[in-house]
Protein backbone atom coordinates (compact mmCIF):
# COMPACT_ATOMS: atom_id res chain seq x y z
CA UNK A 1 -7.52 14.69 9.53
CA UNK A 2 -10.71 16.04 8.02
CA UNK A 3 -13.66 13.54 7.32
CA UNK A 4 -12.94 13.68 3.79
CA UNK A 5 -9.59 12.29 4.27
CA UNK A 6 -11.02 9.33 6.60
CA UNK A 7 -13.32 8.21 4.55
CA UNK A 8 -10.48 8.20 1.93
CA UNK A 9 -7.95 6.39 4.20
CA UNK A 10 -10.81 4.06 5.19
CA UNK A 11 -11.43 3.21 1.29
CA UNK A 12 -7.39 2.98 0.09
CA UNK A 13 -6.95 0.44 3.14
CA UNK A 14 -9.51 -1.83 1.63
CA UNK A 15 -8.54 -1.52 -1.45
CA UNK A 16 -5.02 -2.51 -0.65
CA UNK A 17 -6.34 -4.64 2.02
CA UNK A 18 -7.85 -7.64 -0.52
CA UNK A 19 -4.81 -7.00 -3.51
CA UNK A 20 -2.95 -9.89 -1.31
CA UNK A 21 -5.75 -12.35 -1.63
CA UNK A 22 -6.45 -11.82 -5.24
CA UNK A 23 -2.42 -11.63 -6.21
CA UNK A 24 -2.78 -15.48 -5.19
CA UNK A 25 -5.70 -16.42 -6.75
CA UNK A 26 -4.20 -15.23 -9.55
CA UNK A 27 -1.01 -16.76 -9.04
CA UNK A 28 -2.15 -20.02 -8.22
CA UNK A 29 -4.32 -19.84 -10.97
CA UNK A 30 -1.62 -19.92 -13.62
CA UNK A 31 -0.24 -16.62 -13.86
CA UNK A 32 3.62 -15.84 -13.53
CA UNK A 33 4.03 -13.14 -11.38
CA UNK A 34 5.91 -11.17 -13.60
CA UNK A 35 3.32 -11.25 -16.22
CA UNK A 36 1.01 -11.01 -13.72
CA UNK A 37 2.43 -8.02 -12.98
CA UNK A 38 2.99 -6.92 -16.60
CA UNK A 39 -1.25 -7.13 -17.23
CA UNK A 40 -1.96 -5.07 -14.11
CA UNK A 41 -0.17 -2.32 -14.83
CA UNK A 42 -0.93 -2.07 -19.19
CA UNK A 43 -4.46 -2.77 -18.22
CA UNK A 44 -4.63 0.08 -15.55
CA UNK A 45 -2.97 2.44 -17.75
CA UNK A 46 -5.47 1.99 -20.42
CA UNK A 47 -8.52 2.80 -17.79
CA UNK A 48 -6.56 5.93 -16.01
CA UNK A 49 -5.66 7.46 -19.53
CA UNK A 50 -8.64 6.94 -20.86
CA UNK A 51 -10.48 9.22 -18.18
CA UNK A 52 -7.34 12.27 -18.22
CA UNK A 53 -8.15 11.86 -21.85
CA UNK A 54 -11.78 12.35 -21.75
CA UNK A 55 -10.84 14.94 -19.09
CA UNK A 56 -8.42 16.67 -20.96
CA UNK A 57 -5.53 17.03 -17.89
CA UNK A 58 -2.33 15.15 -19.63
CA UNK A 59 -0.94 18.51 -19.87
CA UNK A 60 2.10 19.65 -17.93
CA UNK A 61 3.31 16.03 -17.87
CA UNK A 62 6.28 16.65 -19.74
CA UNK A 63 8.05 18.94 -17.22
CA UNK A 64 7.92 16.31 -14.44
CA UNK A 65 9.06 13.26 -16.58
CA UNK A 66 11.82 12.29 -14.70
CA UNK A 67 9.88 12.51 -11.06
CA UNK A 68 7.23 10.31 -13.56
CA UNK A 69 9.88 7.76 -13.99
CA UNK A 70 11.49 7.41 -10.37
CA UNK A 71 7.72 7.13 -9.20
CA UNK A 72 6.82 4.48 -11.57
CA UNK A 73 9.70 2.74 -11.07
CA UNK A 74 10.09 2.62 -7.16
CA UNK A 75 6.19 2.32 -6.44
CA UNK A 76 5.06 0.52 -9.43
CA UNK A 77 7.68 -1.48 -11.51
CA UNK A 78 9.73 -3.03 -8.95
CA UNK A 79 6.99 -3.60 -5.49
CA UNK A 80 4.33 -5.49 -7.91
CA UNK A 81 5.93 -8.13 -9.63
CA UNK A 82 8.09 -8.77 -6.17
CA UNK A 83 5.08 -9.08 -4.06
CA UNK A 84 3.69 -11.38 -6.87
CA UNK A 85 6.72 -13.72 -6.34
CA UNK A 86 6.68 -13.70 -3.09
CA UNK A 87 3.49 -14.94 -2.45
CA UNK A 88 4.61 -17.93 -4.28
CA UNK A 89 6.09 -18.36 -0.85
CA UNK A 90 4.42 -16.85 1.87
CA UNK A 91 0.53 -16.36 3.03
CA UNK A 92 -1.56 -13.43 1.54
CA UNK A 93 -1.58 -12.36 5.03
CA UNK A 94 1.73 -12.71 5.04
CA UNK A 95 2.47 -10.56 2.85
CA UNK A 96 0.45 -7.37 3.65
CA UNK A 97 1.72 -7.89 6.75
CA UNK A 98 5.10 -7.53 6.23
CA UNK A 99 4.03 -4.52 3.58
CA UNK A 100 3.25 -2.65 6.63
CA UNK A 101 6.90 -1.74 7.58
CA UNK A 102 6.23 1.14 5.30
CA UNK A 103 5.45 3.78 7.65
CA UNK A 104 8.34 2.77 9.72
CA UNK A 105 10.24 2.87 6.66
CA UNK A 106 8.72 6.14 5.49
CA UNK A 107 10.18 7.54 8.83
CA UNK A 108 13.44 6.58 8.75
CA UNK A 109 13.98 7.99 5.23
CA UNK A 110 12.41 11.10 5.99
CA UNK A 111 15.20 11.98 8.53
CA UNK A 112 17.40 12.07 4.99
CA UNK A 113 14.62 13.11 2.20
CA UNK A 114 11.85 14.80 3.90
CA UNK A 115 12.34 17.32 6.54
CA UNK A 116 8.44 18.23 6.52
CA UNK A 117 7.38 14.62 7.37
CA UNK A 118 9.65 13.70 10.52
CA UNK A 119 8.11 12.26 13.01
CA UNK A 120 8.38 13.44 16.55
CA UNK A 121 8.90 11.40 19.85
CA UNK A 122 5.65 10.22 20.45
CA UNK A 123 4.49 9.61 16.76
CA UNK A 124 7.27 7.60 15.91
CA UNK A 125 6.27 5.62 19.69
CA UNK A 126 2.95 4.76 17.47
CA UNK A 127 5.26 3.82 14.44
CA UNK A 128 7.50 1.26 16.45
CA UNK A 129 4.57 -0.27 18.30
CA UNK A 130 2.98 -1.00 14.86
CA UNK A 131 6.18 -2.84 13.97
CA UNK A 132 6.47 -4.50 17.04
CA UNK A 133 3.48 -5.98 15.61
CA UNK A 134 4.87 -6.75 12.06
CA UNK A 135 7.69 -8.41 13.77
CA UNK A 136 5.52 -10.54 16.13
CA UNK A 137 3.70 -11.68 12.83
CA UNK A 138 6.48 -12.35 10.60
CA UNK A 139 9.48 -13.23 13.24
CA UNK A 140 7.02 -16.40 14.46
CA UNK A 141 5.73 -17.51 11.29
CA UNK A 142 8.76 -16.97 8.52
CA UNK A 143 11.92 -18.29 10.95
CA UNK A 144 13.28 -21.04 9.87
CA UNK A 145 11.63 -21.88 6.19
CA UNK A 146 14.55 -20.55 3.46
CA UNK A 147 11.90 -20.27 0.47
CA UNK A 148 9.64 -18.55 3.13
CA UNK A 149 12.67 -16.12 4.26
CA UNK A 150 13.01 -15.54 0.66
CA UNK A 151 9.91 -14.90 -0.47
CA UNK A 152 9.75 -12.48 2.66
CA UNK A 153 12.70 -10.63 1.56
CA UNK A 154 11.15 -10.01 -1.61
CA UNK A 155 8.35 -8.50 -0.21
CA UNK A 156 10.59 -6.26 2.20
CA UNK A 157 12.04 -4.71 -0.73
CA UNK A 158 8.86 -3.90 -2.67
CA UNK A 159 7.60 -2.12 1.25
CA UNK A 160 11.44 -0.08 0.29
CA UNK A 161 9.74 1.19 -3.06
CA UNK A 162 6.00 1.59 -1.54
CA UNK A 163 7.74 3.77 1.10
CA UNK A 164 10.18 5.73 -1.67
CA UNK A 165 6.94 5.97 -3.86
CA UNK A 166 4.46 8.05 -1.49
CA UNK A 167 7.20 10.89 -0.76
CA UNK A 168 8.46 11.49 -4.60
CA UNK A 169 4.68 11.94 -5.03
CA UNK A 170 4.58 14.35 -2.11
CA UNK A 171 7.42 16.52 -3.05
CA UNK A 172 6.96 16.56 -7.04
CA UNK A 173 4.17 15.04 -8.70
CA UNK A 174 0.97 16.92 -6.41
CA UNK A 175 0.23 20.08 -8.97
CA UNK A 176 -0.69 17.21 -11.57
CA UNK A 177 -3.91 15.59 -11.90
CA UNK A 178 -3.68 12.32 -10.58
CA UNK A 179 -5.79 10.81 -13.44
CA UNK A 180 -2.47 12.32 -15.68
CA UNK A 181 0.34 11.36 -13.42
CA UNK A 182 -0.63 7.78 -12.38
CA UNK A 183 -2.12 6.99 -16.21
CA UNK A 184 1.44 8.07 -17.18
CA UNK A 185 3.36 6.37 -13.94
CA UNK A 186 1.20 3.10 -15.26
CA UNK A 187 2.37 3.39 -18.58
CA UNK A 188 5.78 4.13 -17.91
CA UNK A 189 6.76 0.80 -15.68
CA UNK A 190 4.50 -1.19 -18.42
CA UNK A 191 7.66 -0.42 -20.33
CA UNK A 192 9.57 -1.14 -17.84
CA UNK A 193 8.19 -4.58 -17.57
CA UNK A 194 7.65 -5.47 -21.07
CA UNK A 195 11.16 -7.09 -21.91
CA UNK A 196 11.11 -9.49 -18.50
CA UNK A 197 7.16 -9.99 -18.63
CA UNK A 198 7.97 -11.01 -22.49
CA UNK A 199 10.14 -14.00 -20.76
CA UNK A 200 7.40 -14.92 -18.46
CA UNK A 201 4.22 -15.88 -20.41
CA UNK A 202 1.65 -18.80 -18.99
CA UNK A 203 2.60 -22.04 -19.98
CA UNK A 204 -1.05 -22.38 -20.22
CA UNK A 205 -4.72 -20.40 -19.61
CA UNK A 206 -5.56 -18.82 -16.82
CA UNK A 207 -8.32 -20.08 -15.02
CA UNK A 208 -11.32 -18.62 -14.55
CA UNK A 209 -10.81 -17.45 -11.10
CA UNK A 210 -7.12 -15.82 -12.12
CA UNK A 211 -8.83 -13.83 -14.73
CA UNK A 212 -11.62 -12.55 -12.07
CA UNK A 213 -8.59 -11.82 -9.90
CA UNK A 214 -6.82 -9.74 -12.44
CA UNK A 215 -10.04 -7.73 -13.21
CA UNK A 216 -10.66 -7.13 -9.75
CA UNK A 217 -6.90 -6.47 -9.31
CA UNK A 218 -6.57 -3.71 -12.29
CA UNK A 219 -10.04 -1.67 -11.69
CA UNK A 220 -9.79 -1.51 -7.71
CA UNK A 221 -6.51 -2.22 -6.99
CA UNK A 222 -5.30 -0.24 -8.94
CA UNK A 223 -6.69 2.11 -10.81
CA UNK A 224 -9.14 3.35 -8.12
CA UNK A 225 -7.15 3.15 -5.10
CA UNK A 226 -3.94 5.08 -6.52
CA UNK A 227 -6.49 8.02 -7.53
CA UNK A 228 -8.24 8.07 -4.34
CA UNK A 229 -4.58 7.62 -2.60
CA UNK A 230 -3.03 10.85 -4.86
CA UNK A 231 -5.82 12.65 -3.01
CA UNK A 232 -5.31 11.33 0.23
CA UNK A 233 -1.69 12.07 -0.06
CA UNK A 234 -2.17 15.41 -1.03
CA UNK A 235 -4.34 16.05 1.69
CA UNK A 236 -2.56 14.69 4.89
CA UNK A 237 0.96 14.05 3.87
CA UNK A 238 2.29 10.71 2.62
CA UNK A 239 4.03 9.73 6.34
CA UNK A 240 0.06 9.66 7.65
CA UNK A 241 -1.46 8.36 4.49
CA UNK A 242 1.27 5.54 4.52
CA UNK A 243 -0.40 4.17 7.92
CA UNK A 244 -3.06 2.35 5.94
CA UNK A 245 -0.57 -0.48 5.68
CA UNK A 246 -1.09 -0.36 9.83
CA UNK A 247 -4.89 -1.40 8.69
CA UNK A 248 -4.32 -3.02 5.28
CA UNK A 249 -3.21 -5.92 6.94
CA UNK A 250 -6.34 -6.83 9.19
CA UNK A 251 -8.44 -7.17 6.34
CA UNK A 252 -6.37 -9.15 4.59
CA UNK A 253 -5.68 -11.57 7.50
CA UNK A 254 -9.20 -12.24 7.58
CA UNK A 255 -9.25 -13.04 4.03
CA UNK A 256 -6.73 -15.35 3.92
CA UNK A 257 -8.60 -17.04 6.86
CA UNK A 258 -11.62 -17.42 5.65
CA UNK A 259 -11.24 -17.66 1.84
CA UNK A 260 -7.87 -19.71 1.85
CA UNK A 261 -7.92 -21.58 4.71
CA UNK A 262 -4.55 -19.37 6.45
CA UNK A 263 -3.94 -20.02 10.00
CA UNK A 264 -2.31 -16.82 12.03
CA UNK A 265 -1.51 -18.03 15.64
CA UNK A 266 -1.58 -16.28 19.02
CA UNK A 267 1.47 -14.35 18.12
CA UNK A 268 -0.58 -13.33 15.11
CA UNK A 269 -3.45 -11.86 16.81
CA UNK A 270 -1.12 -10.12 19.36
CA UNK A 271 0.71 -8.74 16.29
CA UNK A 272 -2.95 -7.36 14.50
CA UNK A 273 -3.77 -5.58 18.23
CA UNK A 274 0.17 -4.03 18.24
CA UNK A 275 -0.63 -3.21 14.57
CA UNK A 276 -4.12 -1.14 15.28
CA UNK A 277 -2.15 0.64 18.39
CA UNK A 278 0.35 1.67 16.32
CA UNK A 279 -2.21 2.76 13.75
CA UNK A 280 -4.20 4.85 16.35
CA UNK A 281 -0.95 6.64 17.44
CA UNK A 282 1.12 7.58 14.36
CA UNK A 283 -2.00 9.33 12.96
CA UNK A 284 -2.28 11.31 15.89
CA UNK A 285 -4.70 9.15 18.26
CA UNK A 286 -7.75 11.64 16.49
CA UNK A 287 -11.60 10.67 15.46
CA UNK A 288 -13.49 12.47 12.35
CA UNK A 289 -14.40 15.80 13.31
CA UNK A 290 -17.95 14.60 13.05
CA UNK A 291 -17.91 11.65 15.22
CA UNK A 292 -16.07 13.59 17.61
CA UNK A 293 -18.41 16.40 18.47
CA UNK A 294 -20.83 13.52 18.71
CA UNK A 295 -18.94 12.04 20.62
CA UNK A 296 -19.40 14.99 23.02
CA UNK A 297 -17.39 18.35 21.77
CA UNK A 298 -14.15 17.27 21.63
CA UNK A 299 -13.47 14.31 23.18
CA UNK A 300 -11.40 12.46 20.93
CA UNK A 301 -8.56 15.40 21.32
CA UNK A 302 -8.94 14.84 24.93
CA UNK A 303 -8.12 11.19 24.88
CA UNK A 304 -5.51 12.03 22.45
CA UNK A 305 -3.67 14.07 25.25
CA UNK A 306 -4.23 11.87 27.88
CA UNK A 307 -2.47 9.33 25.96
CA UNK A 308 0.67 11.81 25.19
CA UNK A 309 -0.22 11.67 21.43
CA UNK A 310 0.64 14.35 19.32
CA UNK A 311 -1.57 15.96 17.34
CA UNK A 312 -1.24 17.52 13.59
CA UNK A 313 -4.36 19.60 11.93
């Protein structure tokens, strides 16, 4: 992985580190997750297609409409308002924890869909131990609660379209601009949404904090971090991009610790270390090129071998 694509890995897994916090401001705050999800999506669409407007790079769009749909559908229509419900249910940190079955998912599907990203015997080692660490999060804390199980199955499903939605991009969207193709993915599953999200207005305003939320929600969350994830995608491969949902959830343990009062137990914090392992591993146990020749000329493939990590340019 080139610098470039750490720094962009680095920004997508903030950016869909805090999403988790925010989706439950919002909620709480008087927003029906379906609608919730409705506003996110129009409102991003508007921003994205405003800039391939002004950029003039909607063209081409036509030929790919039905990759355009499955995309928007899978990663858009059907993970948002899901992960909006279940939070009705579970923790923030909950819920980008259990998000971060992806790559694992990503890997299984690939031995059907995606010959170019199977893993090999020691990557999918790093994949596993990462789950370990999902499991040791959500095993301890969801057992036992119905609404929480629920609410956690939800969740599982939209981590099913999150993984489906990476590899369609991959394989068929990548020769578009990604101001173009997620503008149009947007505005496709605002359709999509419109009928149920029509069923699900607020009973009342929003307060003041579930309005923030939303704005914070459509400009970062959204609109930003799918462009800078198109590009991250396109760079490394959507099996090694996916592994931000590996970090993802560290930052948004911490938020729902300090800014909503969450509690994640021992088994919690032995399920964030199992979670960076796996991390480290299934994106190849390697350091930015930079750091590692300061680092002393190589270094960081060195400990990469001496850990029995395989390594990908």
């Amino acid at each position: 992985m080139s610098a470039r694509a750490w720094a962009a890995f680095a920004a997508v897994s903030v950016l869909w580190g805090i999403p988790y916090l925010f989706i439950r401001v919002a909620v709480d705050g008087g927003m029906p997750p379906l609608f919730l999800a409705w506003l996110r999506v129009v409102l991003s669409a508007v921003v994205l297609a405003a800039m391939a407007w002004r950029a003039g790079v909607f063209g081409g769009l036509r030929a790919h409409l039905r990759w355009l749909v499955a995309f928007a559908v899978l990663e858009i229509a059907i993970p948002f308002p899901l992960i909006a419900a279940g939070e009705r249910h579970v923790a923030s940190s909950l819920a980008a924890i259990i998000v971060a079955a992806v790559p694992l998912i990503i890997a299984l599907l690939a031995l059907r869909f995606e010959p170019s990203e199977r893993v090999d015997r020691r990557r999918l080692i790093g994949l596993l131990v990462g789950f370990a660490g999902v499991i040791a999060l959500v095993g301890i804390d969801v057992a036992g609660n119905a609404d929480e199980l629920l609410g956690a199955g939800a969740i599982l499903l939209a981590a099913v379209g999150y993984a489906c939605g990476p590899m369609i991009l991959n394989r068929h969207l990548l020769e578009l601009d990604p101001r173009a193709a997620i503008a149009a993915s947007l505005a496709i599953a605002a359709l999509v949404l419109t009928p149920p999200a029509a069923f699900s207005l607020p009973s009342a305003t929003p307060s003041a904090a579930a309005l923030i939320a939303l704005v914070v929600l459509v400009v970062l969350c959204t609109a930003a971090a799918f462009l800078i994830y198109a590009r991250l995608v396109a760079e490394v491969g959507p099996g090694r991009a996916s592994v931000i949902t590996y970090v993802a959830p560290v930052l948004a343990v911490g938020l729902g610790v300090a800014v909503l009062g969450e509690h994640p137990g021992a088994g919690a914090i032995a399920g964030l270390l199992l979670i960076l392992a796996g991390s480290w591993f299934a994106t190849g146990g390697r350091l930015p090129p930079r750091l590692r020749s300061r680092l002393g000329g190589g270094a960081g493939e060195a400990d990469a071998a001496a850990l029995g990590v395989a390594t990908r340019s």
